[in-house]
Protein backbone atom coordinates (compact mmCIF):
# COMPACT_ATOMS: atom_id res chain seq x y z
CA UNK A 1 61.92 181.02 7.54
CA UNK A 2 65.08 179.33 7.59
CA UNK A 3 66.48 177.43 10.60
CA UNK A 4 69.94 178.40 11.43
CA UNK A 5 72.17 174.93 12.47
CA UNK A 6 73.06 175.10 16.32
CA UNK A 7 76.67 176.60 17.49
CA UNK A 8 78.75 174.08 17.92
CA UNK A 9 79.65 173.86 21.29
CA UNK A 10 75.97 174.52 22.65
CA UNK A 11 74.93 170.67 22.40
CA UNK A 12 77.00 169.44 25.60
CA UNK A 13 75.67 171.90 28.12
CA UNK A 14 72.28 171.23 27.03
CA UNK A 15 72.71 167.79 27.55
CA UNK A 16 73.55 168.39 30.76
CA UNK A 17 70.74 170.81 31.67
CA UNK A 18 68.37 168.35 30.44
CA UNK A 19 70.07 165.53 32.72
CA UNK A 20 69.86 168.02 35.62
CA UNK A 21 66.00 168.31 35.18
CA UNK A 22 65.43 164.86 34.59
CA UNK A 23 67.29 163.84 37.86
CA UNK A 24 65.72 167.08 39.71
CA UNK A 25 62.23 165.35 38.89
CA UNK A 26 63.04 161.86 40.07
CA UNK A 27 64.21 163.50 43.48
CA UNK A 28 61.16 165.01 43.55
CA UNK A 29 58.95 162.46 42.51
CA UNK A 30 60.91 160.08 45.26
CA UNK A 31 59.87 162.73 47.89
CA UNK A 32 56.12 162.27 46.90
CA UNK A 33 56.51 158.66 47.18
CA UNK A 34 58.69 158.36 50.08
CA UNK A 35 56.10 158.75 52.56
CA UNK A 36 53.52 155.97 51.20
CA UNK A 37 56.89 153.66 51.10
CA UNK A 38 57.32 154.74 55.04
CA UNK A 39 53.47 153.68 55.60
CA UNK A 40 54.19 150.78 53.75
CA UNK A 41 56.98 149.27 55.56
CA UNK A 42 55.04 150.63 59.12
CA UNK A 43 55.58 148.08 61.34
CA UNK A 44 51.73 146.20 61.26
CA UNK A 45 49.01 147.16 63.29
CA UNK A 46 47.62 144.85 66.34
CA UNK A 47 45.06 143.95 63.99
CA UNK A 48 47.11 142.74 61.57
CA UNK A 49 49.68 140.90 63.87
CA UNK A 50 46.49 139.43 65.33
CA UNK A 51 45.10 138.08 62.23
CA UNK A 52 48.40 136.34 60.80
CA UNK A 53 48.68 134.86 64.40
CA UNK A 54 45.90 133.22 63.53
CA UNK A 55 45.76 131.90 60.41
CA UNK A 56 46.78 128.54 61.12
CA UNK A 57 44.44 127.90 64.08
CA UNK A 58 42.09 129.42 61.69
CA UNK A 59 42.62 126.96 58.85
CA UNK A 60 42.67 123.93 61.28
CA UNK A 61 39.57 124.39 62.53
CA UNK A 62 38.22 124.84 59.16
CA UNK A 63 39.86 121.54 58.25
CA UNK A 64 38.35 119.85 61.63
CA UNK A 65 35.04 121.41 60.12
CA UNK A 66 35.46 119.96 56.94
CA UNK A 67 36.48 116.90 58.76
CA UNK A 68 33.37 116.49 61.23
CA UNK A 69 30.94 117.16 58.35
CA UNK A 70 32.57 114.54 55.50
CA UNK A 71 32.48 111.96 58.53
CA UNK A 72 28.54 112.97 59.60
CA UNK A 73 27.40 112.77 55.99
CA UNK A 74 29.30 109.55 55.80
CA UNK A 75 27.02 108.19 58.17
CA UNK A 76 23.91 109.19 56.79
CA UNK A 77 24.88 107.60 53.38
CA UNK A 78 25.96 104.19 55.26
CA UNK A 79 22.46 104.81 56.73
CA UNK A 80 21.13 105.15 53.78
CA UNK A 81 22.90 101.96 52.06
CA UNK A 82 21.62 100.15 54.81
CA UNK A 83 17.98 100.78 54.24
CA UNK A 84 18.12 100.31 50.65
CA UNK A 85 19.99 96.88 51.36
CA UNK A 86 16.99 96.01 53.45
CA UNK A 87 14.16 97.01 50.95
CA UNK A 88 16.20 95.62 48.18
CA UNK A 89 16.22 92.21 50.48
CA UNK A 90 12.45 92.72 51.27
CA UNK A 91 11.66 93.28 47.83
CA UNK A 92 13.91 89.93 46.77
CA UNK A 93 12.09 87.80 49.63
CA UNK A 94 8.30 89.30 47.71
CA UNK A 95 9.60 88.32 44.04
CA UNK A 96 10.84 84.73 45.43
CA UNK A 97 7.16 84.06 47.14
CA UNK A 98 5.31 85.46 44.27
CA UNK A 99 7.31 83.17 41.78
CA UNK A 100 6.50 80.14 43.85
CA UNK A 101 2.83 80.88 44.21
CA UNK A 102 2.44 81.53 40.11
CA UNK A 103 4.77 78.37 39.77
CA UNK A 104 2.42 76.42 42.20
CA UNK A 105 -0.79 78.05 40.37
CA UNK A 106 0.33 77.05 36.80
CA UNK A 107 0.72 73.43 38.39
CA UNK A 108 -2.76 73.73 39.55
CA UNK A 109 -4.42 75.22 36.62
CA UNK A 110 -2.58 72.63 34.41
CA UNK A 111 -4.47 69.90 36.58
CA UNK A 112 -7.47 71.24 36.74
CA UNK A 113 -7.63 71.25 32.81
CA UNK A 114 -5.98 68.15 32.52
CA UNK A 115 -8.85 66.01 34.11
CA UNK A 116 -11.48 68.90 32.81
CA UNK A 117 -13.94 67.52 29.86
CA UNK A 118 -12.63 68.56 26.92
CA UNK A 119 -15.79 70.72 25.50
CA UNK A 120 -15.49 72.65 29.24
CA UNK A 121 -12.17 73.32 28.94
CA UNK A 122 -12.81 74.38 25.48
CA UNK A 123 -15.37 76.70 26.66
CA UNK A 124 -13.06 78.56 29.65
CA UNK A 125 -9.98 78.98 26.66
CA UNK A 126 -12.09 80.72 24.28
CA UNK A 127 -13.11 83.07 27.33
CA UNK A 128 -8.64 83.49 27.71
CA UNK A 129 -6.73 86.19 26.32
CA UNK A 130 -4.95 84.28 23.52
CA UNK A 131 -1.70 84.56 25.58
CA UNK A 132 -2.69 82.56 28.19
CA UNK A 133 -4.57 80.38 26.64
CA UNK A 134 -1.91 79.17 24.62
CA UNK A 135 0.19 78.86 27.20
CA UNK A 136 -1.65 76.75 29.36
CA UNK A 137 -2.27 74.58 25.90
CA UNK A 138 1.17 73.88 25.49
CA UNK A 139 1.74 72.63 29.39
CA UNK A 140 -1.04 69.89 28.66
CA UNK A 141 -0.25 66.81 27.60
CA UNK A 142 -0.94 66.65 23.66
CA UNK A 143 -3.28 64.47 24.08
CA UNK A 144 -5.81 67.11 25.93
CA UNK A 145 -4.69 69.56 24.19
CA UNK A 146 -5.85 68.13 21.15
CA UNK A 147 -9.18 67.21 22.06
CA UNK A 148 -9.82 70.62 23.90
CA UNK A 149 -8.50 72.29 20.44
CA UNK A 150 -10.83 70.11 18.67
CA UNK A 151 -13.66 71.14 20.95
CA UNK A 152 -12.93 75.22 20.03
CA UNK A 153 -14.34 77.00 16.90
CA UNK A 154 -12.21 76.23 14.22
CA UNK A 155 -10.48 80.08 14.30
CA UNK A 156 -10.16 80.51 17.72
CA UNK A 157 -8.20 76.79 17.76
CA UNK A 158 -6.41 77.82 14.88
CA UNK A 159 -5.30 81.22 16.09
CA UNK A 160 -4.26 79.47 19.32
CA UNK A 161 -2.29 76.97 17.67
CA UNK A 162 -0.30 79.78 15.95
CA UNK A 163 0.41 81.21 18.84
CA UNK A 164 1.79 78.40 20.19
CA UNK A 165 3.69 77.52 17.18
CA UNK A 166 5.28 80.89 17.15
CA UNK A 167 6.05 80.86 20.79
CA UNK A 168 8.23 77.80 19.97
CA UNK A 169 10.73 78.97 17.30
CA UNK A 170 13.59 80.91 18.44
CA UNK A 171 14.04 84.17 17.09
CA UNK A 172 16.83 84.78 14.08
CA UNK A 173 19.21 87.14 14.58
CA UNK A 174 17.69 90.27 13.11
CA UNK A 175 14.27 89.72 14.43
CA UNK A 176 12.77 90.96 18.11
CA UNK A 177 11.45 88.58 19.85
């Protein structure tokens, strides 16, 4: 089947049909749509002229809201600060007294073993945990402590007097202490 080319003079009023259709559809798609666009620009309801009245009262209470709650938490973390200060106070006032009584016992103790007998005294270290018993060593004067080390089994005054000797040096730089 061959097509046969178009007469000349038949492409202009088919132009024009096909611009006649094409606008008879907009007109009649503008008719379908004219009457949402008349809802749409409907003047608003009560409802609506209600609500947009009140949209700024609306968002200032919400702000006065916001407002009264920030401020009422506020106080209950000042409250809050406040107790802590007062336990943290409390719990400064404990350390202080508890310092002075173990700095007043160690004064004591140290006296005590200082006019102790040497072979007593030599007796109540090797009971010690090493710690403390080297500790309370190295507060005598070296005088006691030598004699109450020489009073001691000859490990136990030895192990003390490593501890003590270790408790001396300062650490190096890459070691714990």
């Amino acid at each position: 089947m061959r097509r046969r080319p178009l007469p000349a003079g038949f492409l202009p009023p088919l132009a024009g049909l096909l611009s006649l259709a094409g606008l008879a559809g907009l007109l009649w798609l503008a008719g379908l749509a004219g009457p949402a666009r008349a809802a749409e620009e409907a003047p608003p309801s009560r409802a609506a002229a209600y609500c947009n009245g009140i949209v700024d009262a609306a968002a200032d209470a919400r702000v006065a809201w916001q407002k009264e709650t920030l401020t009422a938490l506020e106080k209950q973390v000042e409250e809050r600060i406040r107790q802590l200060e007062a336990k943290r106070a409390e719990y400064e006032e404990w350390l202080r007294r508890r310092n002075e009584f173990l700095a007043k016992a160690d004064e004591t103790v140290v006296a005590i073993y200082m006019k102790m007998r040497p072979d007593a005294a030599a007796l109540q270290l090797a009971n010690m945990p090493d710690e403390a018993a080297a500790a309370l060593l190295t507060k005598l004067n070296a005088r006691t402590a030598s004699s109450i080390l020489s009073e001691m089994e000859a490990s136990r005054a030895a192990q003390l007097a490593r501890i003590m000797t270790d408790a001396s040096k300062k650490p190096k730089d890459g070691e714990k202490s």
